[in-house]
PDB file of N, CA and C in Angstrom:
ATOM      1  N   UNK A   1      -6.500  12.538  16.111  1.00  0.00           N
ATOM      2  CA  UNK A   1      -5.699  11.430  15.649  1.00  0.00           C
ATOM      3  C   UNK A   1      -4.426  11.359  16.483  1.00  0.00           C
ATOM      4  N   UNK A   2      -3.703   9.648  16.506  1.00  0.00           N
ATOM      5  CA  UNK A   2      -2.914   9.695  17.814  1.00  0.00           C
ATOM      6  C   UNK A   2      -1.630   9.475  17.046  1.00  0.00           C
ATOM      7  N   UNK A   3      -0.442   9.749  17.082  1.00  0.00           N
ATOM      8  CA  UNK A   3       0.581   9.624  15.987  1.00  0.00           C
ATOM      9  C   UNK A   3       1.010   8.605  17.092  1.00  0.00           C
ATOM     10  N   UNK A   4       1.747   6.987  16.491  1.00  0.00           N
ATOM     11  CA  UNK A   4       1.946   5.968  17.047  1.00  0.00           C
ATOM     12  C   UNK A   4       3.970   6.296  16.865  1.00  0.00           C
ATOM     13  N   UNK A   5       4.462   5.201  17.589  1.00  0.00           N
ATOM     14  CA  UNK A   5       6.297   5.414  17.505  1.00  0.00           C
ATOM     15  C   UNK A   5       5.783   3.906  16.742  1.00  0.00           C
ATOM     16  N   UNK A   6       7.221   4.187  16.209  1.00  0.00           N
ATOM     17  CA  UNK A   6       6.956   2.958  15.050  1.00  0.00           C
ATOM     18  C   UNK A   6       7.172   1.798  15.441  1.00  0.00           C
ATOM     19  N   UNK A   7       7.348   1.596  16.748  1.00  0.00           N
ATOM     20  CA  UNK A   7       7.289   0.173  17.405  1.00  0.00           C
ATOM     21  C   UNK A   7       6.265  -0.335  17.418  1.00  0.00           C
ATOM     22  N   UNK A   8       4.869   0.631  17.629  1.00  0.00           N
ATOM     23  CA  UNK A   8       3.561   1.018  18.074  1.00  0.00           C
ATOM     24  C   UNK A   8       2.779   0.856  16.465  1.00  0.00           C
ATOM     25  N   UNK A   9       3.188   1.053  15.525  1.00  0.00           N
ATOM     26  CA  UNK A   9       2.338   0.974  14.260  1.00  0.00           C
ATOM     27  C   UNK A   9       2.864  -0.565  13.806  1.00  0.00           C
ATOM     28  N   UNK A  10       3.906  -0.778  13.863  1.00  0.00           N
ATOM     29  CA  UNK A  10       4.442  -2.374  13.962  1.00  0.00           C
ATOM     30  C   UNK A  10       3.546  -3.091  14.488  1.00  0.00           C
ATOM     31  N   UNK A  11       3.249  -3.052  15.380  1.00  0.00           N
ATOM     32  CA  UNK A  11       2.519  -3.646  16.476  1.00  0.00           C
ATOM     33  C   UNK A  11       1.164  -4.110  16.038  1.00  0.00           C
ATOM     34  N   UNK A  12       0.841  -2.805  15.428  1.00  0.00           N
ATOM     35  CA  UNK A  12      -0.646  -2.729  15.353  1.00  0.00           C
ATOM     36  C   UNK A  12      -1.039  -3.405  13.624  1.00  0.00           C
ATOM     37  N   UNK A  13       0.084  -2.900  13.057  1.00  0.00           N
ATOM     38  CA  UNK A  13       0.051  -3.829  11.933  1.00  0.00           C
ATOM     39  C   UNK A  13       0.037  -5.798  12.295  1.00  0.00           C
ATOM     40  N   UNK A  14       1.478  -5.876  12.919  1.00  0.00           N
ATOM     41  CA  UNK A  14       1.130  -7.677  13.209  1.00  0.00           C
ATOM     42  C   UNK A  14       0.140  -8.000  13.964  1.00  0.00           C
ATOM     43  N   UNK A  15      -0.912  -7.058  14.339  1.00  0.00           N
ATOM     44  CA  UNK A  15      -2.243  -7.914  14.458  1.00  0.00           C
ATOM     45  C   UNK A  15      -3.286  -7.477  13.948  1.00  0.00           C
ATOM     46  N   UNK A  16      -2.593  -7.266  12.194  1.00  0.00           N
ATOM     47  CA  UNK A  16      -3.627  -6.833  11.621  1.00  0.00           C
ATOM     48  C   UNK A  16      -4.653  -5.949  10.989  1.00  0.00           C
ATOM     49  N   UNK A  17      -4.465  -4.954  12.267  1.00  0.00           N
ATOM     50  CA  UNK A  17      -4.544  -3.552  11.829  1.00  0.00           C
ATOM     51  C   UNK A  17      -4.263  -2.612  10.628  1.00  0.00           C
ATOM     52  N   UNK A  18      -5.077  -1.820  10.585  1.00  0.00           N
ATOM     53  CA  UNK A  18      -4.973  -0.684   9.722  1.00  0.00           C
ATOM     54  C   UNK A  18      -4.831   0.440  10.291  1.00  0.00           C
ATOM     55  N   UNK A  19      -3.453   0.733   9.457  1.00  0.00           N
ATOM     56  CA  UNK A  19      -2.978   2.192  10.020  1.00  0.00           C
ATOM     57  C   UNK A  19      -3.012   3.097   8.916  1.00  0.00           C
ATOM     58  N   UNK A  20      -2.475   4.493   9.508  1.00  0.00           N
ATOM     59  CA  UNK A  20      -2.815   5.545   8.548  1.00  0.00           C
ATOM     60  C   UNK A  20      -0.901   5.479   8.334  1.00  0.00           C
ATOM     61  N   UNK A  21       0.168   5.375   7.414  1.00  0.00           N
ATOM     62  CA  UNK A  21       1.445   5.685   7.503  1.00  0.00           C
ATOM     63  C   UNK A  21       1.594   6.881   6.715  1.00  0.00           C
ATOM     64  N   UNK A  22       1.822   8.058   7.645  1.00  0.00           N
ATOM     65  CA  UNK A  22       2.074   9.576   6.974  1.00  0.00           C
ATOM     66  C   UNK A  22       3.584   9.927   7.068  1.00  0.00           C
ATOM     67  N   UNK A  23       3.634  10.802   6.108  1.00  0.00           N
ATOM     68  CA  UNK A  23       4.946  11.185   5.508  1.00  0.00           C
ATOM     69  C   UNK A  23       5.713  12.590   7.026  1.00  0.00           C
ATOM     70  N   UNK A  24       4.770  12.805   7.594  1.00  0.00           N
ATOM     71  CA  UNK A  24       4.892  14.084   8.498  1.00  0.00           C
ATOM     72  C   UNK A  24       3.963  14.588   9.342  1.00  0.00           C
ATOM     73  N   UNK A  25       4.214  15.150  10.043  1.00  0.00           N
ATOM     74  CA  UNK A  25       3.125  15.774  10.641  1.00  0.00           C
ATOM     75  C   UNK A  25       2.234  17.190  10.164  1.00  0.00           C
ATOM     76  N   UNK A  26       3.087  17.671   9.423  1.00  0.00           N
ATOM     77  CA  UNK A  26       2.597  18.859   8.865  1.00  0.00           C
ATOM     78  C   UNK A  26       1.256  18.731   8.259  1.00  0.00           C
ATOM     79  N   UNK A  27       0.323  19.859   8.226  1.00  0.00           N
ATOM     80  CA  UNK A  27      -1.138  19.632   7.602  1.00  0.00           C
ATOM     81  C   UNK A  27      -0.855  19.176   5.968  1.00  0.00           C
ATOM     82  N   UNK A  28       0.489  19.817   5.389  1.00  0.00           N
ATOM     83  CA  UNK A  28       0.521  19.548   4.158  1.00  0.00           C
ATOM     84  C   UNK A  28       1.041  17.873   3.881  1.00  0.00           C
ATOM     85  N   UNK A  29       0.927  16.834   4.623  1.00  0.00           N
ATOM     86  CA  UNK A  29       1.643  15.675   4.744  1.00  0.00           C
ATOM     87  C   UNK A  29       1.065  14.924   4.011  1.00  0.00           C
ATOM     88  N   UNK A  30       1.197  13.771   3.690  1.00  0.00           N
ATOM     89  CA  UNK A  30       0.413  13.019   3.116  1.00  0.00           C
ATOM     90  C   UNK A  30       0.606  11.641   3.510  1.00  0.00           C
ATOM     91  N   UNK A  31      -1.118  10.661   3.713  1.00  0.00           N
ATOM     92  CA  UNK A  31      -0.797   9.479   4.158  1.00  0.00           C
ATOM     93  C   UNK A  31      -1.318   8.196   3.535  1.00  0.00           C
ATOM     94  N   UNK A  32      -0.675   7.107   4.006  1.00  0.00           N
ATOM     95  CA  UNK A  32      -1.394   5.727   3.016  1.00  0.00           C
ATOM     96  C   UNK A  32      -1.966   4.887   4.064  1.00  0.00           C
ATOM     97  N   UNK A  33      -3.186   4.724   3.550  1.00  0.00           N
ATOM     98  CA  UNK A  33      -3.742   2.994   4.627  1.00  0.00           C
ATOM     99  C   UNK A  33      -2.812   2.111   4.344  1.00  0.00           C
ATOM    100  N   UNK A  34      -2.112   1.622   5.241  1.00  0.00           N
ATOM    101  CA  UNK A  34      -1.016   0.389   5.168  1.00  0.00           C
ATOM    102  C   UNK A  34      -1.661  -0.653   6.280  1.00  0.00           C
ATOM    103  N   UNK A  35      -1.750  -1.757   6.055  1.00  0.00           N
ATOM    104  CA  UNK A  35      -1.628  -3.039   6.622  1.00  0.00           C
ATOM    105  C   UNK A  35      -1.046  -3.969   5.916  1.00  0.00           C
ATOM    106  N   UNK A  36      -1.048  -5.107   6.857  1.00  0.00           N
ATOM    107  CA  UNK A  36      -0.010  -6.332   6.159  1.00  0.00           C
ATOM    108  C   UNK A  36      -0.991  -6.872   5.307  1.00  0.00           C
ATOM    109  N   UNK A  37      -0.680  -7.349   4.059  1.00  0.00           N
ATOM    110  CA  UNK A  37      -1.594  -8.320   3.233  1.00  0.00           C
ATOM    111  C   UNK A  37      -2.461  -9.825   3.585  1.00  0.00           C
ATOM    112  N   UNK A  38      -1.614 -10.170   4.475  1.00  0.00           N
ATOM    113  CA  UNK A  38      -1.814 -11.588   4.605  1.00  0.00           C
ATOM    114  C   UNK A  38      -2.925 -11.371   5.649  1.00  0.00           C
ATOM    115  N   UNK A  39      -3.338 -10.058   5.959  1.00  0.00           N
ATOM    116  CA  UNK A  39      -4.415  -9.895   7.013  1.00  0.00           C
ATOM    117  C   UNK A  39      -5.858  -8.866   6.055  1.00  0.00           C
ATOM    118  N   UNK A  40      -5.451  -8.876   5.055  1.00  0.00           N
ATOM    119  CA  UNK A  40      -6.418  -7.894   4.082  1.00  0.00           C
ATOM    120  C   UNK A  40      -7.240  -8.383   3.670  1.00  0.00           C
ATOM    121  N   UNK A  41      -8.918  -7.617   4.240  1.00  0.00           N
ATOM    122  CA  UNK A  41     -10.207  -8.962   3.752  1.00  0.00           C
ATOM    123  C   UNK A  41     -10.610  -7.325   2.914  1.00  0.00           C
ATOM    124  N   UNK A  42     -11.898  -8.196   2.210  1.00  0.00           N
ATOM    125  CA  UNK A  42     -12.594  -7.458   1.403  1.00  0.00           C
ATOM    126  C   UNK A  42     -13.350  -6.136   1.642  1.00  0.00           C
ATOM    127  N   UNK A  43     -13.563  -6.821   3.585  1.00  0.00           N
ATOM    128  CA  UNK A  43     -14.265  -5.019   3.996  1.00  0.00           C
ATOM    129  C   UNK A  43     -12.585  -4.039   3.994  1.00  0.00           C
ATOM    130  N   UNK A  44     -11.486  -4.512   4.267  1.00  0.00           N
ATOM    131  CA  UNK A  44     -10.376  -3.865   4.589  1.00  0.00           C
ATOM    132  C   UNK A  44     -10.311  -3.240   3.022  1.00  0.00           C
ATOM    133  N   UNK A  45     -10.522  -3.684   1.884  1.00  0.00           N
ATOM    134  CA  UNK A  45     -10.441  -3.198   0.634  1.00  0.00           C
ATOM    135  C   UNK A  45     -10.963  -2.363   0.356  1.00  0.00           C
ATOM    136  N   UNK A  46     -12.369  -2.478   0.883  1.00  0.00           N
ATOM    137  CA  UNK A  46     -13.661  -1.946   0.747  1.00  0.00           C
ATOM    138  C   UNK A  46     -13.720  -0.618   1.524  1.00  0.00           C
ATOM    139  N   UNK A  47     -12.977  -0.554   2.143  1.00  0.00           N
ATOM    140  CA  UNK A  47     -12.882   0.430   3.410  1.00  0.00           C
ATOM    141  C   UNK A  47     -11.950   1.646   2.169  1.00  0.00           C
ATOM    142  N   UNK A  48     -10.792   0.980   2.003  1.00  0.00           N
ATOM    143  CA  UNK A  48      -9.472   2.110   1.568  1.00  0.00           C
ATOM    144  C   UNK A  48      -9.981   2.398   0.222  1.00  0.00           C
ATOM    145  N   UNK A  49     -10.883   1.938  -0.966  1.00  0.00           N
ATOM    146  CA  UNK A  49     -10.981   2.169  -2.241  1.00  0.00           C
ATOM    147  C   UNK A  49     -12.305   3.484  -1.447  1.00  0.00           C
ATOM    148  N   UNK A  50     -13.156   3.265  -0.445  1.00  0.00           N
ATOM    149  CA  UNK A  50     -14.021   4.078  -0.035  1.00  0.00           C
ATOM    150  C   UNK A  50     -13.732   5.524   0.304  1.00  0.00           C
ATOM    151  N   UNK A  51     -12.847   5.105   1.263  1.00  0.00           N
ATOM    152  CA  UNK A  51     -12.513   6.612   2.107  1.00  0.00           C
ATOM    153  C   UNK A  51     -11.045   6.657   1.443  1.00  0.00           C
ATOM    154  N   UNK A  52      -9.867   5.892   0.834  1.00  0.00           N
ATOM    155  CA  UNK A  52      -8.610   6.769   0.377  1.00  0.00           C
ATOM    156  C   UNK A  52      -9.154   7.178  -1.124  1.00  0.00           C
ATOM    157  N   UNK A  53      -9.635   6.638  -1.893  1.00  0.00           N
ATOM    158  CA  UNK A  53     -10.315   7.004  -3.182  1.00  0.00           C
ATOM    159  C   UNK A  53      -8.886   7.482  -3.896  1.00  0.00           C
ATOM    160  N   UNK A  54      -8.142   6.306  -4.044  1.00  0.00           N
ATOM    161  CA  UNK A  54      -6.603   6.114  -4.648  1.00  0.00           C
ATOM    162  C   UNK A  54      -6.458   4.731  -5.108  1.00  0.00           C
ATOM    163  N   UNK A  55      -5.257   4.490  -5.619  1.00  0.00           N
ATOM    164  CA  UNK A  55      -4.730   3.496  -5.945  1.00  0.00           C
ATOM    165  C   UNK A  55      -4.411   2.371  -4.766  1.00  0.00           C
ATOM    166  N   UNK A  56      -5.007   0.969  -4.601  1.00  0.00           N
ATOM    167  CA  UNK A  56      -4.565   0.369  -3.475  1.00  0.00           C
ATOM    168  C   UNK A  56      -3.343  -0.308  -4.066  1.00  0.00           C
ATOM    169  N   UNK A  57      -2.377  -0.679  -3.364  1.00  0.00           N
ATOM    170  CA  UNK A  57      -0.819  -1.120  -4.019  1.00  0.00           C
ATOM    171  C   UNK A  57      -0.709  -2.377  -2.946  1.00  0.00           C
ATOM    172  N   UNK A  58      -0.015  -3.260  -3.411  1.00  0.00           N
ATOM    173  CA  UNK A  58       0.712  -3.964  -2.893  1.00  0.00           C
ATOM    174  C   UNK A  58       1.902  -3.943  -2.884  1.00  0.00           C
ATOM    175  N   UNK A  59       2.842  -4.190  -2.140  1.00  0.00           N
ATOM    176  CA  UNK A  59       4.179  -4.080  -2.333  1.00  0.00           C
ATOM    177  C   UNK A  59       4.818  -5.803  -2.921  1.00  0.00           C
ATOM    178  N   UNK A  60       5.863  -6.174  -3.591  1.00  0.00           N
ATOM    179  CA  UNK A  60       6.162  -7.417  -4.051  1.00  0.00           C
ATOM    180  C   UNK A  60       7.564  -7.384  -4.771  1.00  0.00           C
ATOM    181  N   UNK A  61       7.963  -8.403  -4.371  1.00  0.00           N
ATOM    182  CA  UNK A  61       9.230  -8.384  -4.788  1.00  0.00           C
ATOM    183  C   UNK A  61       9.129  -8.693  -6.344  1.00  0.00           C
ATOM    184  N   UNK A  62      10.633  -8.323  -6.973  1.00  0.00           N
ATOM    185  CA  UNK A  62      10.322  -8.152  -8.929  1.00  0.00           C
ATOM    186  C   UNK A  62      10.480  -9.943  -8.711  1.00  0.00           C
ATOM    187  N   UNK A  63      10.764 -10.687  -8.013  1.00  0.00           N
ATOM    188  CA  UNK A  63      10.597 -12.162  -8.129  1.00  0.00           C
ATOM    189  C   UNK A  63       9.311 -12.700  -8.120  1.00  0.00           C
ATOM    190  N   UNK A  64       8.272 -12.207  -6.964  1.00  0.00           N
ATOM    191  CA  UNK A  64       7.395 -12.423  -6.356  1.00  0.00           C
ATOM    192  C   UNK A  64       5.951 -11.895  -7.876  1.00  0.00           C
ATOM    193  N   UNK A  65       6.552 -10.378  -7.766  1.00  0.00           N
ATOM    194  CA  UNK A  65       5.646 -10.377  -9.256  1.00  0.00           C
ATOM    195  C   UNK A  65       5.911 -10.804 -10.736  1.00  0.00           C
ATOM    196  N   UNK A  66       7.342 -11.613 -11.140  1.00  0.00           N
ATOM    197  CA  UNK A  66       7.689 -12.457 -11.975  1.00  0.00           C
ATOM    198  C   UNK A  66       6.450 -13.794 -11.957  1.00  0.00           C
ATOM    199  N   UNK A  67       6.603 -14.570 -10.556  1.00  0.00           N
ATOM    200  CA  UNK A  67       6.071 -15.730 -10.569  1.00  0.00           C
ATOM    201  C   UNK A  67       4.517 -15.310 -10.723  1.00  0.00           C
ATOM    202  N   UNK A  68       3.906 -13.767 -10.267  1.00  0.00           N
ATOM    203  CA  UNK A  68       2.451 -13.800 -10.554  1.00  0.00           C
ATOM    204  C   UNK A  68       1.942 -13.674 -12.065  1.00  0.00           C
ATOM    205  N   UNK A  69       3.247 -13.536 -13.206  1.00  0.00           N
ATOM    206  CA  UNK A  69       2.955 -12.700 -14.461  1.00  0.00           C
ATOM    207  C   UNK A  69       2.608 -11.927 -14.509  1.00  0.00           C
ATOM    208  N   UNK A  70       3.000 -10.302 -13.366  1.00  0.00           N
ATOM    209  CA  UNK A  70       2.360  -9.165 -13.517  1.00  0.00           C
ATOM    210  C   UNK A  70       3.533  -8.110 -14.386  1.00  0.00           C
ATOM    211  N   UNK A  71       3.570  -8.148 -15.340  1.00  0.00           N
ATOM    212  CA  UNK A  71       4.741  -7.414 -16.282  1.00  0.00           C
ATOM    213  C   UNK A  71       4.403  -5.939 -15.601  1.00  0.00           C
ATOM    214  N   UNK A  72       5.764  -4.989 -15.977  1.00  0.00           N
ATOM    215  CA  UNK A  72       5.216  -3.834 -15.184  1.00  0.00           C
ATOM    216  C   UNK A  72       4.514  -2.890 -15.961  1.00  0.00           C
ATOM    217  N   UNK A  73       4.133  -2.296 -15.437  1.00  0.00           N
ATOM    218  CA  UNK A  73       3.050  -1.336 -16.396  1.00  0.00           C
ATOM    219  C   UNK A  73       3.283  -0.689 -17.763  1.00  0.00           C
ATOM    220  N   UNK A  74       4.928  -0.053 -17.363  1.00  0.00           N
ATOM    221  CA  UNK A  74       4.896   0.540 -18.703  1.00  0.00           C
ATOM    222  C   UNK A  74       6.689  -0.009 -18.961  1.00  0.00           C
ATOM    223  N   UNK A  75       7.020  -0.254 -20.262  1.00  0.00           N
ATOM    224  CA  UNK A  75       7.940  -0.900 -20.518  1.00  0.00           C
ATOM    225  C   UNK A  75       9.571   0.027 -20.286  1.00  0.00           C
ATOM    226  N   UNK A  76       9.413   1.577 -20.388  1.00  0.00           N
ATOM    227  CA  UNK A  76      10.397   2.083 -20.263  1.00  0.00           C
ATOM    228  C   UNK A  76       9.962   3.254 -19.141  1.00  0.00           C
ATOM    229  N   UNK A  77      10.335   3.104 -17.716  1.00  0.00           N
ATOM    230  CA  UNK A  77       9.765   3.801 -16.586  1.00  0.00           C
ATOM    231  C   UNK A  77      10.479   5.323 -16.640  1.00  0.00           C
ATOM    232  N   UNK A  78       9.547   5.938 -16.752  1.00  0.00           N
ATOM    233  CA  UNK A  78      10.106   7.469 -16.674  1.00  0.00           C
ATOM    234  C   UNK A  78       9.893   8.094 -16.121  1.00  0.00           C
ATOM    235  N   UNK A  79       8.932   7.663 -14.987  1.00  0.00           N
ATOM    236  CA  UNK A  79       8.616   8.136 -13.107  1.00  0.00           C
ATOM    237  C   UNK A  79       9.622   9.263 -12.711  1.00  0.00           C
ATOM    238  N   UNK A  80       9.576   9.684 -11.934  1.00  0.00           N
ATOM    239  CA  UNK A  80      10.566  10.762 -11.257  1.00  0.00           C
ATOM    240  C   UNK A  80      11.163   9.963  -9.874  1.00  0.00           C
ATOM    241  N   UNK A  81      10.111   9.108  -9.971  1.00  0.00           N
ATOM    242  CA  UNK A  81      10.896   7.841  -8.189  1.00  0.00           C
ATOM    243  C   UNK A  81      11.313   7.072  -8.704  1.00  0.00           C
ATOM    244  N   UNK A  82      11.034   6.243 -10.016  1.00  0.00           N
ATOM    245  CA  UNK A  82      11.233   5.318 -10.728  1.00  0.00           C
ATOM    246  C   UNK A  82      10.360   3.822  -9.793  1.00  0.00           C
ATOM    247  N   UNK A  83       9.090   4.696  -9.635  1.00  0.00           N
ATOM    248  CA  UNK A  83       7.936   3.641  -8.815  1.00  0.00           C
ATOM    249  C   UNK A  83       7.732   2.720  -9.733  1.00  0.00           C
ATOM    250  N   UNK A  84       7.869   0.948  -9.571  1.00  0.00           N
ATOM    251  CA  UNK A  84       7.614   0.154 -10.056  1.00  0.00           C
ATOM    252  C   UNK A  84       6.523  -0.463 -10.256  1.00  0.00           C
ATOM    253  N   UNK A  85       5.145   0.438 -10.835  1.00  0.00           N
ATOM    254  CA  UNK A  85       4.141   0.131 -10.370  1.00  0.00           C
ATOM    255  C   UNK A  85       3.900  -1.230 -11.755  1.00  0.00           C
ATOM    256  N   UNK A  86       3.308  -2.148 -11.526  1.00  0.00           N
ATOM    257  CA  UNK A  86       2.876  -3.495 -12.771  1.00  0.00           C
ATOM    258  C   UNK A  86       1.860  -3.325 -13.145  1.00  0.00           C
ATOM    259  N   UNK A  87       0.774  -4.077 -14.027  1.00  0.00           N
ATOM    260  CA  UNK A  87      -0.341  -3.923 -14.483  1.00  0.00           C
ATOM    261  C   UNK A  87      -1.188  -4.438 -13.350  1.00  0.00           C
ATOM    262  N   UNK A  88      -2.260  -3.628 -13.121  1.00  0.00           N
ATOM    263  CA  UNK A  88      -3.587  -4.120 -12.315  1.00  0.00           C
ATOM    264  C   UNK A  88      -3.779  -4.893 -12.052  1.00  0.00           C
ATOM    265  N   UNK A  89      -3.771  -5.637 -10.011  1.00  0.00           N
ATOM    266  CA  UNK A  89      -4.285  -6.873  -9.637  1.00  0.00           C
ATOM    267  C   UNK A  89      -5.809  -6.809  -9.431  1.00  0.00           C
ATOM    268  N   UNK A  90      -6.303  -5.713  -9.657  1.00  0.00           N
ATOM    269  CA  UNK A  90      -7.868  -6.165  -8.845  1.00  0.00           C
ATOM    270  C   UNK A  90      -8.454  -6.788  -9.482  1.00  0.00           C
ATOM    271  N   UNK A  91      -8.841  -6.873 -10.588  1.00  0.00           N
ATOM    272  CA  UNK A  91      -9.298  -7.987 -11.561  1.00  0.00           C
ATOM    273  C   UNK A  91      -8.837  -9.603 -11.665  1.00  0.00           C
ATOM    274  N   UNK A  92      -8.160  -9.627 -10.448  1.00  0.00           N
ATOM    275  CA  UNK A  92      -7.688 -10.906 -10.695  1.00  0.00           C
ATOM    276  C   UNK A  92      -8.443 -11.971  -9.671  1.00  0.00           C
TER     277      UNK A  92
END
């Protein structure tokens, strides 16, 4: 695997691409399939629910998920990041 400079994963994201975005290099690191949305088809879904066998997320602004009616998941967040995760889009 080729670790990209982040000009280089930029890149590869605005055309679309799927990258791996890891926290480190260390074996103990951990990473997320990230691409841009507006380029995300069903094999690209199909791919990360396959091989990450995790939660796929979108990122969205609290405006952006206001106007979708996605209330957030749980009403009083007691996360340790205070991750804003909302109720489930895949069903939609």
């Amino acid at each position: 695997m080729r670790y990209l400079a982040i000009e280089e994963a930029i890149e590869e994201i605005r055309r679309g691409r799927m990258i791996i975005l890891a926290d480190g290099r260390d074996p103990e690191s951990e990473g997320d399939f990230c691409m841009a949305a507006e380029k995300v088809t069903p094999e690209a879904v199909n791919f990360m629910a396959r091989k990450g066998r995790g939660l796929i997320c979108l990122s969205l602004s609290r405006e952006k998920a206001r106007a979708l009616d996605l209330p957030p998941m749980v009403e009083n967040n007691t996360s340790r990041y205070g991750t804003g995760f909302t109720v489930s889009i895949d069903a939609r």
